[in-house]
C-alpha atoms as a PDB file:
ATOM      1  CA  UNK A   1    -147.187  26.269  -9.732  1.00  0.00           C
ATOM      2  CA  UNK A   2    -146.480  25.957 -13.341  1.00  0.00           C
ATOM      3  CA  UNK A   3    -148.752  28.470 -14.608  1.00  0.00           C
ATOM      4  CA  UNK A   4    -148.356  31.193 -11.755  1.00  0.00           C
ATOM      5  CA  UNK A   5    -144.680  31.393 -12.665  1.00  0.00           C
ATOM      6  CA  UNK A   6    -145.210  31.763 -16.787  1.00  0.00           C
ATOM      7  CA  UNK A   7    -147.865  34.216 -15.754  1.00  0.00           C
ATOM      8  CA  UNK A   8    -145.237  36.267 -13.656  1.00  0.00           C
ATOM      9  CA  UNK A   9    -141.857  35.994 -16.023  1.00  0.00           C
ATOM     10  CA  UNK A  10    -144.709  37.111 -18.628  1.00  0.00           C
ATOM     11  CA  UNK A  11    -145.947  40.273 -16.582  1.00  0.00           C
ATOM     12  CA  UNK A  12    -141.833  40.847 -16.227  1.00  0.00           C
ATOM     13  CA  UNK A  13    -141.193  41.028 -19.575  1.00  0.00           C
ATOM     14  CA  UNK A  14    -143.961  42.991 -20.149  1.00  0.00           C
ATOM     15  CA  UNK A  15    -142.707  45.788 -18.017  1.00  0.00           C
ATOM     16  CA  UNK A  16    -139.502  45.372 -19.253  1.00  0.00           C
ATOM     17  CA  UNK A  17    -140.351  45.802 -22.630  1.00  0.00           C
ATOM     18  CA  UNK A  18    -141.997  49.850 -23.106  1.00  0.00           C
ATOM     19  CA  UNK A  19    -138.151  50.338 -21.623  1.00  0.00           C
ATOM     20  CA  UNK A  20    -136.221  49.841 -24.339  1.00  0.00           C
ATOM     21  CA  UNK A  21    -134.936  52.897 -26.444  1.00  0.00           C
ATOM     22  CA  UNK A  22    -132.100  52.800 -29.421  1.00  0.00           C
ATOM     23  CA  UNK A  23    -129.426  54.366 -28.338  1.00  0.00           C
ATOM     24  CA  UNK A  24    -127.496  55.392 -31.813  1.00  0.00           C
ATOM     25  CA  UNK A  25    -123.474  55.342 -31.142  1.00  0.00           C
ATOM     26  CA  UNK A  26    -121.319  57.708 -32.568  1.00  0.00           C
ATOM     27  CA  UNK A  27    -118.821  55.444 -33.516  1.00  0.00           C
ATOM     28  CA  UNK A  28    -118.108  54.088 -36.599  1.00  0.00           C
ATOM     29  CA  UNK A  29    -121.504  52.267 -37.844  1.00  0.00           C
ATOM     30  CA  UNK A  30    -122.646  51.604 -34.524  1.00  0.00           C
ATOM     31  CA  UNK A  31    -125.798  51.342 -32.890  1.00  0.00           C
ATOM     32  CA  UNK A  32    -126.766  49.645 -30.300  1.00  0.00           C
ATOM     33  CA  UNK A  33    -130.332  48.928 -28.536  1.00  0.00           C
ATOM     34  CA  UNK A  34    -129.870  49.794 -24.611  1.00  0.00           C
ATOM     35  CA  UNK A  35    -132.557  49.139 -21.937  1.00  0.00           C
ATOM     36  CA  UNK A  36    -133.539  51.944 -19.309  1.00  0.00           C
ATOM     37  CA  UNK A  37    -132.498  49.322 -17.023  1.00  0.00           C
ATOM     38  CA  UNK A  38    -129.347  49.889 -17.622  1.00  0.00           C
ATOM     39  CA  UNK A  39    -129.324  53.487 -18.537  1.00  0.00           C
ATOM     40  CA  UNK A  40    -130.582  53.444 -15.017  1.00  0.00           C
ATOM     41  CA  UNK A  41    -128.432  51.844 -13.325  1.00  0.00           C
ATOM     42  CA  UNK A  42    -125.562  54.163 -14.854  1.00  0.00           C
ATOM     43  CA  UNK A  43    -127.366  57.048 -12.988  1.00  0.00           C
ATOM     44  CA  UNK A  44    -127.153  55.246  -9.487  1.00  0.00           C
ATOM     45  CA  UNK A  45    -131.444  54.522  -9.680  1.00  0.00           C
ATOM     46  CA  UNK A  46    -131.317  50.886 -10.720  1.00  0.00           C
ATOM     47  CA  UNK A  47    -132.312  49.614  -7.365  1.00  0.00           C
ATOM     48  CA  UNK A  48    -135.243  52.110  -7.272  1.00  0.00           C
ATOM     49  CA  UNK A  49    -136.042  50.450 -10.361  1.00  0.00           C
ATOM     50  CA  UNK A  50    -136.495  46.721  -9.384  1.00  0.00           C
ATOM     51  CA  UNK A  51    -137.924  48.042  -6.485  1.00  0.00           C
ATOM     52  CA  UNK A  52    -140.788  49.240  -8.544  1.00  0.00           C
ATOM     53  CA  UNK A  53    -140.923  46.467 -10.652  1.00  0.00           C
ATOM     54  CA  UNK A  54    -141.209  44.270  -7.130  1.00  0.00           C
ATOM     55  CA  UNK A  55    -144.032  46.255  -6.160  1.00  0.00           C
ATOM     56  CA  UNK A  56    -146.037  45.719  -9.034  1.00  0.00           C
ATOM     57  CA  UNK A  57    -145.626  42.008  -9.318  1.00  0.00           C
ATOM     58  CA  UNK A  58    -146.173  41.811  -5.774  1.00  0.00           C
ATOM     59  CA  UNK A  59    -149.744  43.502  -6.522  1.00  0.00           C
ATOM     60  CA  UNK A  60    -149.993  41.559  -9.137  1.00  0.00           C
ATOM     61  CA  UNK A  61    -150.008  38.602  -6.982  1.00  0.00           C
ATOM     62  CA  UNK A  62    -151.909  39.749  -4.291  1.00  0.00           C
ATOM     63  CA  UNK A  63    -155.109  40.538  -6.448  1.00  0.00           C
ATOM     64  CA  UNK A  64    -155.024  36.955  -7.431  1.00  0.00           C
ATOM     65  CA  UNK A  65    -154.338  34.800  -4.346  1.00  0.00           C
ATOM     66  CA  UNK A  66    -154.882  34.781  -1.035  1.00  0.00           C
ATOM     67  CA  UNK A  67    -154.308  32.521   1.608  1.00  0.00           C
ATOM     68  CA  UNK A  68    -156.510  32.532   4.761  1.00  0.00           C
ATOM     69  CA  UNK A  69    -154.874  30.179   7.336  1.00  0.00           C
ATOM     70  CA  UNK A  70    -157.773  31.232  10.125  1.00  0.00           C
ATOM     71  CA  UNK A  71    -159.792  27.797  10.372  1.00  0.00           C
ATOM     72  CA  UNK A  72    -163.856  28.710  10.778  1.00  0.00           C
ATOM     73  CA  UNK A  73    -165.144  29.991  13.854  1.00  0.00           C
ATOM     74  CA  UNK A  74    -161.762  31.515  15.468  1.00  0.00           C
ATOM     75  CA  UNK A  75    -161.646  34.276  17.979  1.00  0.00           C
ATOM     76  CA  UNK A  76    -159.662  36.837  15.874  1.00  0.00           C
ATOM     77  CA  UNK A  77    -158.182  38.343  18.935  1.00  0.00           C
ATOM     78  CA  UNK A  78    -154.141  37.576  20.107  1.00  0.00           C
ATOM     79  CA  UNK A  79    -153.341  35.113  22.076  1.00  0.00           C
ATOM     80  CA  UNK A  80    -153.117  35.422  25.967  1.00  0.00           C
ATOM     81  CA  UNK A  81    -149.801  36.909  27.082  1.00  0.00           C
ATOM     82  CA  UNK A  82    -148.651  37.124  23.077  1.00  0.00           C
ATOM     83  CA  UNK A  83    -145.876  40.010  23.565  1.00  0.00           C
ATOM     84  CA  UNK A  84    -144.471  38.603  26.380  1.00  0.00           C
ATOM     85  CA  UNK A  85    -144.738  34.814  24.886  1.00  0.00           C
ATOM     86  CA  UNK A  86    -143.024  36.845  21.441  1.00  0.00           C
ATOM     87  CA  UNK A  87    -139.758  38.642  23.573  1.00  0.00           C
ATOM     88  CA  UNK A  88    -139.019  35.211  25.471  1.00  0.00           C
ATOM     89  CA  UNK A  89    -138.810  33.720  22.290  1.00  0.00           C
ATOM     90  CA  UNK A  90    -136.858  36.039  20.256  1.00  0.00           C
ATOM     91  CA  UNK A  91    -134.566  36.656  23.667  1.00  0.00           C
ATOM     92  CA  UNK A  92    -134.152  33.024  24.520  1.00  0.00           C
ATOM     93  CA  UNK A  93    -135.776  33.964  27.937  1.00  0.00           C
ATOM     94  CA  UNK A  94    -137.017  31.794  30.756  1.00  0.00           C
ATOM     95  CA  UNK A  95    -140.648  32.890  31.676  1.00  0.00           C
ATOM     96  CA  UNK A  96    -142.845  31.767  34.720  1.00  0.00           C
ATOM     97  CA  UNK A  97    -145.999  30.024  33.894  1.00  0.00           C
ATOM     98  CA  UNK A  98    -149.479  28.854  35.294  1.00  0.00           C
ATOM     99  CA  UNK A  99    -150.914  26.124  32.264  1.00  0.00           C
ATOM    100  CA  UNK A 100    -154.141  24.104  32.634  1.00  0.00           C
ATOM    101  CA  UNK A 101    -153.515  20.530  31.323  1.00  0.00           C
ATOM    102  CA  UNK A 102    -156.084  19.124  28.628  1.00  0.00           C
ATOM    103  CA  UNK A 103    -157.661  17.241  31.327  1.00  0.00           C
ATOM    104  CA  UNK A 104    -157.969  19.980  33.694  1.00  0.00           C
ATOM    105  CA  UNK A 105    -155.038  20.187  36.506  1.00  0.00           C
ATOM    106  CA  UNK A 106    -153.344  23.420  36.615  1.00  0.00           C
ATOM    107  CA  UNK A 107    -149.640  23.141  37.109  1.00  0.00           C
ATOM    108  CA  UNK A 108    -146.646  26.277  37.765  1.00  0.00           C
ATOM    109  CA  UNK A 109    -144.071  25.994  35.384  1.00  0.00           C
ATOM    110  CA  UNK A 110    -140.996  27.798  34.989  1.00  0.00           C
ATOM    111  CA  UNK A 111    -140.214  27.204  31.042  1.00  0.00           C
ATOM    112  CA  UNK A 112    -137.176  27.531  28.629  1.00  0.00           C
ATOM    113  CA  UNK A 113    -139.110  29.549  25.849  1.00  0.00           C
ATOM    114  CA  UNK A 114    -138.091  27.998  22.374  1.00  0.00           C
ATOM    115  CA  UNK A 115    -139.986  28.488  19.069  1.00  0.00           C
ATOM    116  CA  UNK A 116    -144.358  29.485  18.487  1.00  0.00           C
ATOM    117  CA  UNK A 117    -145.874  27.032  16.146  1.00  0.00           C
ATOM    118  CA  UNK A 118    -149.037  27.884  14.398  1.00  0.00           C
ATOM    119  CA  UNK A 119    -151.195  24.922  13.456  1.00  0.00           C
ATOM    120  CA  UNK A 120    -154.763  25.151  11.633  1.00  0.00           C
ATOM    121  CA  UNK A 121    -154.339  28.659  13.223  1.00  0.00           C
ATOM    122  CA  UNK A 122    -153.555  27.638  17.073  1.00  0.00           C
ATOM    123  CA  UNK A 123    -150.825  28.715  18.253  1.00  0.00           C
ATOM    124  CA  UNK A 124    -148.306  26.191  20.525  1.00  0.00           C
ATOM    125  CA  UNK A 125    -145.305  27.015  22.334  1.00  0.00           C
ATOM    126  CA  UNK A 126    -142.576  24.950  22.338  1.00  0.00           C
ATOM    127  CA  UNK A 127    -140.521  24.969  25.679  1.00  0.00           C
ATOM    128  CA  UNK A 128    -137.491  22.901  27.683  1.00  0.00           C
ATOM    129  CA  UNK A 129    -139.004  21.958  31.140  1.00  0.00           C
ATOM    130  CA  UNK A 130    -136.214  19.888  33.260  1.00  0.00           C
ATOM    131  CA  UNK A 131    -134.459  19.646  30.526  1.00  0.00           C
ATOM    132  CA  UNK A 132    -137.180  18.092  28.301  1.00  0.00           C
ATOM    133  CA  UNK A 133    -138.633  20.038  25.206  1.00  0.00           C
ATOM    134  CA  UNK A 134    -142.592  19.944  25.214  1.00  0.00           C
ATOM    135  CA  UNK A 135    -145.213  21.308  23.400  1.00  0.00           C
ATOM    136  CA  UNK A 136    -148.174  24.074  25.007  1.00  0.00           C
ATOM    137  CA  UNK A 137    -151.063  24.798  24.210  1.00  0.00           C
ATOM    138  CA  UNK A 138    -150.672  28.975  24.119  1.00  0.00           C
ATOM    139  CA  UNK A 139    -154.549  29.301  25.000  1.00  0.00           C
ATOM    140  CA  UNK A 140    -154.350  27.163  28.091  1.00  0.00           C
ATOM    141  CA  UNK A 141    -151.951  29.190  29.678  1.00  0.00           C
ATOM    142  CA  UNK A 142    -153.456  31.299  33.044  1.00  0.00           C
ATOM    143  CA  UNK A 143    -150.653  33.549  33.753  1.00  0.00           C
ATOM    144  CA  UNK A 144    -146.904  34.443  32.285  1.00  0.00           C
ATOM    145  CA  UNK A 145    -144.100  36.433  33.649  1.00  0.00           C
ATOM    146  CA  UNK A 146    -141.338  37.527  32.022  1.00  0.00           C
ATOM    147  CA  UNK A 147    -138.188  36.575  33.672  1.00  0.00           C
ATOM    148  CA  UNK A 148    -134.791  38.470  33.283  1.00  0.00           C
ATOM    149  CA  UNK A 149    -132.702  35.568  33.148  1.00  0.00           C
ATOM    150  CA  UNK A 150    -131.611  33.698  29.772  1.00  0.00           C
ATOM    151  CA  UNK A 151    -130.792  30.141  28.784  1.00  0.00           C
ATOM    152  CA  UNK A 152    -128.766  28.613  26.177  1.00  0.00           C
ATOM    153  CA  UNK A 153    -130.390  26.623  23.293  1.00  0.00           C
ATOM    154  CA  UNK A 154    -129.212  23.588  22.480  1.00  0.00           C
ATOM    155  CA  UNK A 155    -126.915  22.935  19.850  1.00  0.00           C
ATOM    156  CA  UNK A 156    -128.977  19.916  17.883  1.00  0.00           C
ATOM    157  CA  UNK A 157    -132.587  22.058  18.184  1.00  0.00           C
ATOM    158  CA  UNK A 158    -134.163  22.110  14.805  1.00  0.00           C
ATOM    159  CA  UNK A 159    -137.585  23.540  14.938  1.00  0.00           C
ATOM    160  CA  UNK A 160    -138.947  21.605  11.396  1.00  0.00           C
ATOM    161  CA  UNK A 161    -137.652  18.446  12.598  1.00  0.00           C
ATOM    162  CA  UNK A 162    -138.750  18.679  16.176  1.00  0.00           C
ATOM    163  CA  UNK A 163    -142.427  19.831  14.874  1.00  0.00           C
ATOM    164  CA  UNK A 164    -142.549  16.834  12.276  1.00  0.00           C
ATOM    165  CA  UNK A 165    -141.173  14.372  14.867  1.00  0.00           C
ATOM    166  CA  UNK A 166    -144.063  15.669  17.244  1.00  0.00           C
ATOM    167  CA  UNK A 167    -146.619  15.064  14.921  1.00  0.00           C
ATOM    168  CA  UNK A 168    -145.909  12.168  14.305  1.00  0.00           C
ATOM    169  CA  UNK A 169    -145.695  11.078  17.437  1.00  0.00           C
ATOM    170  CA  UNK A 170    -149.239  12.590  18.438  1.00  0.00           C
ATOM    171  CA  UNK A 171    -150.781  10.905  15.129  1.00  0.00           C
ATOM    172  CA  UNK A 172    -149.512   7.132  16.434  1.00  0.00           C
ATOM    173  CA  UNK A 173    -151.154   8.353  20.385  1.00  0.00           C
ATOM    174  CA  UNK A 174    -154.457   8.711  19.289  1.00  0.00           C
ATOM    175  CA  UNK A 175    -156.719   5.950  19.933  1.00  0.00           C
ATOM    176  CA  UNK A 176    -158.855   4.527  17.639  1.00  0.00           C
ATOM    177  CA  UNK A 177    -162.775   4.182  17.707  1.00  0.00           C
ATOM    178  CA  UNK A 178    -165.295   2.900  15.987  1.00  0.00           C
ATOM    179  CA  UNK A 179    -169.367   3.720  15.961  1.00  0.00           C
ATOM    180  CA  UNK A 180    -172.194   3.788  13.893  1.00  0.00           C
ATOM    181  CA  UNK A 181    -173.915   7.060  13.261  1.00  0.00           C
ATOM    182  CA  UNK A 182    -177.283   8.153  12.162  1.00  0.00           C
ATOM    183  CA  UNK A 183    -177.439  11.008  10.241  1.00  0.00           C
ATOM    184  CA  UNK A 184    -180.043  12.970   7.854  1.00  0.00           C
ATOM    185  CA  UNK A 185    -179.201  12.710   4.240  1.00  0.00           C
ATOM    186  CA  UNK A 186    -179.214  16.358   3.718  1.00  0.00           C
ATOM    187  CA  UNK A 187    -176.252  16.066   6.169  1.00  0.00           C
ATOM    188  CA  UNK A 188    -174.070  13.499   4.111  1.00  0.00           C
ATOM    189  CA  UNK A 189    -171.771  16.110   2.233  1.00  0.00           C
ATOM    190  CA  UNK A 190    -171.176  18.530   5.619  1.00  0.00           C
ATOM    191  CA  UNK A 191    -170.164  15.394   7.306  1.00  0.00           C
ATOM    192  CA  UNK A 192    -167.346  14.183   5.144  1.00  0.00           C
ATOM    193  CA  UNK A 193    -166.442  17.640   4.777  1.00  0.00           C
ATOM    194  CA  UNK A 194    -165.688  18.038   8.652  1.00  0.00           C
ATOM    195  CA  UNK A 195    -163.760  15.177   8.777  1.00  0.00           C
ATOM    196  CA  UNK A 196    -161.845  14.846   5.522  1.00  0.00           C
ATOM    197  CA  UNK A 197    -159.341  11.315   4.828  1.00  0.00           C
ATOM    198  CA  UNK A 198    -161.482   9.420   7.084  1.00  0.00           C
ATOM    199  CA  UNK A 199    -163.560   5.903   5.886  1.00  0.00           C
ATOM    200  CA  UNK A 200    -167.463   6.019   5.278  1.00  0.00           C
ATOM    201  CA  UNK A 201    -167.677   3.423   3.215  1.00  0.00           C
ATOM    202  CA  UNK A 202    -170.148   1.912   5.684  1.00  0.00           C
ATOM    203  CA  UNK A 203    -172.142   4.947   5.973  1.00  0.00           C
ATOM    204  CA  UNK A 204    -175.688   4.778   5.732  1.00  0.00           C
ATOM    205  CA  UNK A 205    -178.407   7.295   5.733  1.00  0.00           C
ATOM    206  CA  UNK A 206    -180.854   7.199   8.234  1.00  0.00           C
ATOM    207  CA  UNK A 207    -184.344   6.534   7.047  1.00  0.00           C
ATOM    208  CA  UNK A 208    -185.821   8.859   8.999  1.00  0.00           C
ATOM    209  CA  UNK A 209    -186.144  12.057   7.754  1.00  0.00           C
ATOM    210  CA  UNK A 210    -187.271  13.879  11.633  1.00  0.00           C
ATOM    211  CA  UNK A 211    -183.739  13.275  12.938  1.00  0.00           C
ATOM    212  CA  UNK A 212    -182.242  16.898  13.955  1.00  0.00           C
ATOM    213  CA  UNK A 213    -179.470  18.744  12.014  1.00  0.00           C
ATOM    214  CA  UNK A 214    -176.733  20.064  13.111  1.00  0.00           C
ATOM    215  CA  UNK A 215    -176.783  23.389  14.482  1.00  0.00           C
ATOM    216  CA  UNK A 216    -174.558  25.968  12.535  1.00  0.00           C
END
């Protein structure tokens, strides 16, 4: 972002600038300009200093973005089991599990507790099960214990490359369908909105006008 960082080196030198005070040797002819950064510094506050200057470039900031990862319609609560899913991370812990498949069978698990992924604002777990790393859903899970035993990573885990490799590799699983729909022409735009990088060049609008919308 071009502009964000002229913006910010700007509001730096800004600050920096009401700083500076002439500081008149007594030498032979010389003066010299000195900043209070470094008149600062001499007196042991120069870290208080930046601090401050942090601060208000990090306000700065923050009254002029914001980034809201929540996708619409998201239970704002924690996940299920989120402090103990948090310490079995950070403590490489094994944890006992009851999970509920996609499809619907519930299955005990007793899970190597790797890395939390957020995606679109879901949160996934990714864990070593007989020796094989998968990915869970953290909302499907039914119960988790805590286990006091711990297990040794592996060597060649990368959590960036293991999330883009399984991304991948759910993108080519998907099957692919096609249909016709019917929809009101009011109901063009919120319809290529919902599903954004996919084809409607054969899209049509329905010529009847009685056909329901979609409820909000």
């Amino acid at each position: 972002m071009p502009g964000l960082a002229e913006s910010l080196l700007g509001l730096a030198q800004q600050h920096e600038r009401p700083a500076e005070v002439a500081d008149v040797g007594v030498g032979v002819g010389h003066v010299g300009v000195v900043s209070n950064a470094q008149l600062l510094g001499e007196i042991g506050l120069s870290e208080a200093a930046q601090s401050t200057l942090l601060k208000l470039l990090a306000e700065h900031i923050r009254q002029r973005i914001l980034i809201d990862p929540v996708w619409w319609w998201r239970d704002a609560q924690a996940p299920p089991f989120w402090e103990r899913l948090q310490q079995a991370v950070y403590e490489d812990r094994y944890i006992e599990t009851v999970y509920e498949h996609y499809g619907g069978e519930v299955v005990e698990r007793v899970l190597e507790a790797y890395s939390l992924v957020a995606k679109s604002s879901i949160w996934y777990l990714i864990a070593a099960h007989d020796g094989e790393l998968r990915t869970y859903r953290v909302s499907r899970f039914k119960q988790v214990a805590l286990l006091d035993r711990h297990y040794r990573r592996r060597d060649d885990f990368d959590l960036p490359t293991y999330w883009q490799a399984h991304l991948q590799e759910f993108v080519e699983s998907l099957a692919e369908y096609r249909f016709s729909l019917r929809i009101h022409p009011d109901r063009l735009g919120f319809v290529r909105w919902l599903a954004p990088k996919r084809s409607f060049s054969r899209l049509a609008a329905s010529p009847q006008s009685s056909l329901a919308r979609p409820q909000r």
